[in-house]
C-alpha atoms as a PDB file:
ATOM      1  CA  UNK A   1      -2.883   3.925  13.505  1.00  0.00           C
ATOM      2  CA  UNK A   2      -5.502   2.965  10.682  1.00  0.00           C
ATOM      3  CA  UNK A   3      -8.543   2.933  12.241  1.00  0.00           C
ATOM      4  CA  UNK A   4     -11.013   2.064   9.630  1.00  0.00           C
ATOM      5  CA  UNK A   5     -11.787   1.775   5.380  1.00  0.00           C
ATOM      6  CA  UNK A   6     -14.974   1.988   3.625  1.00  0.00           C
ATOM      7  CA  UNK A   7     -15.189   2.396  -0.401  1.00  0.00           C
ATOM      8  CA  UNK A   8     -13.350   5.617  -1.259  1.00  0.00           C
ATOM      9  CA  UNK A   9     -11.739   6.735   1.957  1.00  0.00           C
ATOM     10  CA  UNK A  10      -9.135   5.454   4.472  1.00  0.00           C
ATOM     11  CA  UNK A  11      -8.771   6.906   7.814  1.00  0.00           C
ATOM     12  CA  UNK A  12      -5.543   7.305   9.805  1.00  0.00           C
ATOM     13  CA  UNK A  13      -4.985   9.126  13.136  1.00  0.00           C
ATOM     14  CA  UNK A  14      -8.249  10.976  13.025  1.00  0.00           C
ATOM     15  CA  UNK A  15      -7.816  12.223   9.451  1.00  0.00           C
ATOM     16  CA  UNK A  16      -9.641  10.993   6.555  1.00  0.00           C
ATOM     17  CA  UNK A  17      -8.050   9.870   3.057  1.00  0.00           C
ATOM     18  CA  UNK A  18     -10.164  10.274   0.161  1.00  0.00           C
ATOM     19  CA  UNK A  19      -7.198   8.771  -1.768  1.00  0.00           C
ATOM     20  CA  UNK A  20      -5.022   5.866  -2.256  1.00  0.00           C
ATOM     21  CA  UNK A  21      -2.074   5.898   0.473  1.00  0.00           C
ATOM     22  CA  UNK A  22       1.376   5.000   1.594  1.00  0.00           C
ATOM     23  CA  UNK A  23       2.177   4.677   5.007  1.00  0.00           C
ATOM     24  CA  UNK A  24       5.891   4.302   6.135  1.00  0.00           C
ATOM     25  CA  UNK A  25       7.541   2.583   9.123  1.00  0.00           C
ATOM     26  CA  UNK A  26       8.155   5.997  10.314  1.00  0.00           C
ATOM     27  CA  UNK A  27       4.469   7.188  10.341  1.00  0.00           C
ATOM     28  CA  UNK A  28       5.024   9.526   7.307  1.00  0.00           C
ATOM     29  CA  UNK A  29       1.582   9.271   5.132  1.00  0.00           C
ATOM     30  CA  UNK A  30       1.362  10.239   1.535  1.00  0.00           C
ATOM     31  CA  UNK A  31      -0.308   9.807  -1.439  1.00  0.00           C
ATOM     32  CA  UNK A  32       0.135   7.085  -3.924  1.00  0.00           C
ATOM     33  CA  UNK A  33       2.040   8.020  -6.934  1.00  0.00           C
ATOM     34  CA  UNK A  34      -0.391   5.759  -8.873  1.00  0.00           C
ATOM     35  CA  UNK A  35      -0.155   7.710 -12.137  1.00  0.00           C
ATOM     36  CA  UNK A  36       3.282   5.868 -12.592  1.00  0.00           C
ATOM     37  CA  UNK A  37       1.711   3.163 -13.015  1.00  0.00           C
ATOM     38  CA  UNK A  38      -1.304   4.462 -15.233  1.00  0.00           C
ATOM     39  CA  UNK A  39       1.070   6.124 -17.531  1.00  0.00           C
ATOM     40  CA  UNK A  40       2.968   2.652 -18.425  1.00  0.00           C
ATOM     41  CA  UNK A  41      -0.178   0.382 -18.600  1.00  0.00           C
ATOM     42  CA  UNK A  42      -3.498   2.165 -18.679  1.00  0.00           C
ATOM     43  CA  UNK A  43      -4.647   1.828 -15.300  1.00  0.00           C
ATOM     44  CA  UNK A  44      -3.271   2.213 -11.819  1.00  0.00           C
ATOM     45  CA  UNK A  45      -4.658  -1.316 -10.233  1.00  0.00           C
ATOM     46  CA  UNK A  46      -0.980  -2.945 -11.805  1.00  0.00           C
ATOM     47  CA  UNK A  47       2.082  -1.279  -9.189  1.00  0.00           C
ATOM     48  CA  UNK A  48       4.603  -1.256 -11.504  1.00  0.00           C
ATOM     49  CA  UNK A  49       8.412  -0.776 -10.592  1.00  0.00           C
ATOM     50  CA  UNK A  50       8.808   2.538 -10.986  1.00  0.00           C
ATOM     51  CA  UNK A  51       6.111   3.364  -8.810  1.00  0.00           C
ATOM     52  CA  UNK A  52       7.037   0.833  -6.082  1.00  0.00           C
ATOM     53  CA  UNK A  53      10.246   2.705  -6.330  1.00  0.00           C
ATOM     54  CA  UNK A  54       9.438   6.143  -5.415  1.00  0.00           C
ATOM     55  CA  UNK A  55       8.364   4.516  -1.838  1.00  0.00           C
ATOM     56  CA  UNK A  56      11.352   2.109  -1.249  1.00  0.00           C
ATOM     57  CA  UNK A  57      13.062   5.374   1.054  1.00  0.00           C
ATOM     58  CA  UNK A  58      12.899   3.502   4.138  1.00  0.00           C
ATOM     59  CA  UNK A  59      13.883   0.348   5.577  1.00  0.00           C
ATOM     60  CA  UNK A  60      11.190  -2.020   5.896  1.00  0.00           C
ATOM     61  CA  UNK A  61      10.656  -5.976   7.238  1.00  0.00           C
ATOM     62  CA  UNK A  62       7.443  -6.437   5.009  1.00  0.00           C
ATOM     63  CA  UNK A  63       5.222  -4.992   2.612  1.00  0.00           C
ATOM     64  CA  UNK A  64       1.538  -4.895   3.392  1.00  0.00           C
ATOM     65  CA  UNK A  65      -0.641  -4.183   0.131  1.00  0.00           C
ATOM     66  CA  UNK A  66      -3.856  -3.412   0.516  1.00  0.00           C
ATOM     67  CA  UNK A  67      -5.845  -4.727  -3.246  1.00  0.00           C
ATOM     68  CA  UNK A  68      -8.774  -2.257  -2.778  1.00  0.00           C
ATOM     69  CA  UNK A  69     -12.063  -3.218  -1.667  1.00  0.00           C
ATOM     70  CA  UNK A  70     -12.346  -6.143  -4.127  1.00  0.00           C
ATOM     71  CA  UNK A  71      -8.896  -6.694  -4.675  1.00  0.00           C
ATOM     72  CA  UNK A  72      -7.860  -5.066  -8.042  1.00  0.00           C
ATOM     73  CA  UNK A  73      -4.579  -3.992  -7.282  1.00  0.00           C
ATOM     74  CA  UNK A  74      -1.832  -6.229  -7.803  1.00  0.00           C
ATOM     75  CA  UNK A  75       2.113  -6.211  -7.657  1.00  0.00           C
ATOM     76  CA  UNK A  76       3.747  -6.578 -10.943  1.00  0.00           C
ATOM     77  CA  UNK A  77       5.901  -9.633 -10.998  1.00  0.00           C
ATOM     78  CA  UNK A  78       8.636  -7.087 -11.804  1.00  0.00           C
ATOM     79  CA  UNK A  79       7.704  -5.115  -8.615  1.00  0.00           C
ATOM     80  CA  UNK A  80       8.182  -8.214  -6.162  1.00  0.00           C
ATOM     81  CA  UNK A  81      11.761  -8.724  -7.736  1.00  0.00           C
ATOM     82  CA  UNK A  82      12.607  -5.184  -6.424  1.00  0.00           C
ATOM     83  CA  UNK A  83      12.249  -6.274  -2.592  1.00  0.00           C
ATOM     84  CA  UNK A  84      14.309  -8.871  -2.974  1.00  0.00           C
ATOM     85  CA  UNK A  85      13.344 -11.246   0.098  1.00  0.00           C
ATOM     86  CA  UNK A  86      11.650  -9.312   1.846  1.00  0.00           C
ATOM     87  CA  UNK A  87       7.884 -10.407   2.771  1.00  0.00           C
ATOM     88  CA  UNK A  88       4.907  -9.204   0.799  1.00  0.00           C
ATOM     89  CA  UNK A  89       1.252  -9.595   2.087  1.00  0.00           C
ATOM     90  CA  UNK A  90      -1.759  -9.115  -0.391  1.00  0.00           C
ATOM     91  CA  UNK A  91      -5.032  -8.501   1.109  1.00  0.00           C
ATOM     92  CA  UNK A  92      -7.825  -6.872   0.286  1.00  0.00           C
ATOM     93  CA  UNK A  93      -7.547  -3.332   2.135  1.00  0.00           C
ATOM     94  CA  UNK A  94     -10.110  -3.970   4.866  1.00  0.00           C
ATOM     95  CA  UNK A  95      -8.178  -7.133   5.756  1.00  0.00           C
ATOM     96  CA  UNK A  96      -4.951  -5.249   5.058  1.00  0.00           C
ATOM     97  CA  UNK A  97      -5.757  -2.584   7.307  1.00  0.00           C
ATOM     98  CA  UNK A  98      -5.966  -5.154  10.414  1.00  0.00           C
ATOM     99  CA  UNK A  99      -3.156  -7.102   9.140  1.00  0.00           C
ATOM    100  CA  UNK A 100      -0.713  -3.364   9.093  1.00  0.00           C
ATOM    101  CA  UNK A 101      -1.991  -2.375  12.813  1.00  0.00           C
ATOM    102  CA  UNK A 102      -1.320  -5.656  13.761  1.00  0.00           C
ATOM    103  CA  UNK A 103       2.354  -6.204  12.362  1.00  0.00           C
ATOM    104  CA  UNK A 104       3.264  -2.875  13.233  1.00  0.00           C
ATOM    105  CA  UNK A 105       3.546  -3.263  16.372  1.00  0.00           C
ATOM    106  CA  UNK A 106       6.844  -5.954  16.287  1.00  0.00           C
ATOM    107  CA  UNK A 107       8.101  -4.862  12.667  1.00  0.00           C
ATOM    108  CA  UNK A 108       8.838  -2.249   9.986  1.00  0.00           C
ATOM    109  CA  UNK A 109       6.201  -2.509   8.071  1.00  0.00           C
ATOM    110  CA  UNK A 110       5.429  -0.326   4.829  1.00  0.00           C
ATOM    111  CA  UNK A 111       1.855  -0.200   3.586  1.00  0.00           C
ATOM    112  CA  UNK A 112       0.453   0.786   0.845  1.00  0.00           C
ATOM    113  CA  UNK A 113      -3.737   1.105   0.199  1.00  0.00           C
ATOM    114  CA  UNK A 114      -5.505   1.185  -2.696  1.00  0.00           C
ATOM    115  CA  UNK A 115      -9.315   3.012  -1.328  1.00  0.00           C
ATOM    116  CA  UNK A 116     -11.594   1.905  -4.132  1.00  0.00           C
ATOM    117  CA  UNK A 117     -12.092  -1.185  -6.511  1.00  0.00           C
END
């Protein structure tokens, strides 16, 4: 499904991503909602609640996070407590990206990749 990241861009099926993603266990792609998060703390590398919200429309095993190239994108404590027990992999998004492909295959996984810092 994701079939490579470099700084900046994420591509999936074929198509190129010049932005920060969410991938569902059904397939469905779209952009991160990462203003959420800016509004409420000044920056969009913290994935606050509300934001972690808007994607939590399908059922899902785990969460895969990718943290950006260098890993600046973190889960709010506050965030985590909203999945309840449900797993929750951090990884920076090239290692991410492996890690999704790889768990997809045997689970719902939902992913969501931050394409920069």
């Amino acid at each position: 499904m994701i079939e490579g990241t470099e700084f900046g861009r994420i591509i999936v099926n074929g198509k190129p991503y010049g932005h920060d993603i969410v991938i569902y266990p059904s397939g469905k792609i779209e952009m991160r909602k990462k203003w959420l998060s800016k509004k409420k703390h000044g920056t969009s590398h913290k994935l606050d609640p509300d934001e972690l919200r808007e994607y939590l429309v399908e059922e899902f095993d785990v969460l895969v996070v990718g943290t950006g190239m260098y890993g600046m994108l973190s889960l709010l404590p506050e965030s985590r407590e909203l999945l309840g027990n449900r797993e929750v992999i951090e990884k920076p998004t090239p290692e991410a990206v492996k890690l999704f492909n790889e768990l997809r295959k045997e689970r719902r996984v939902l992913g969501i990749f931050h394409v920069t810092c």
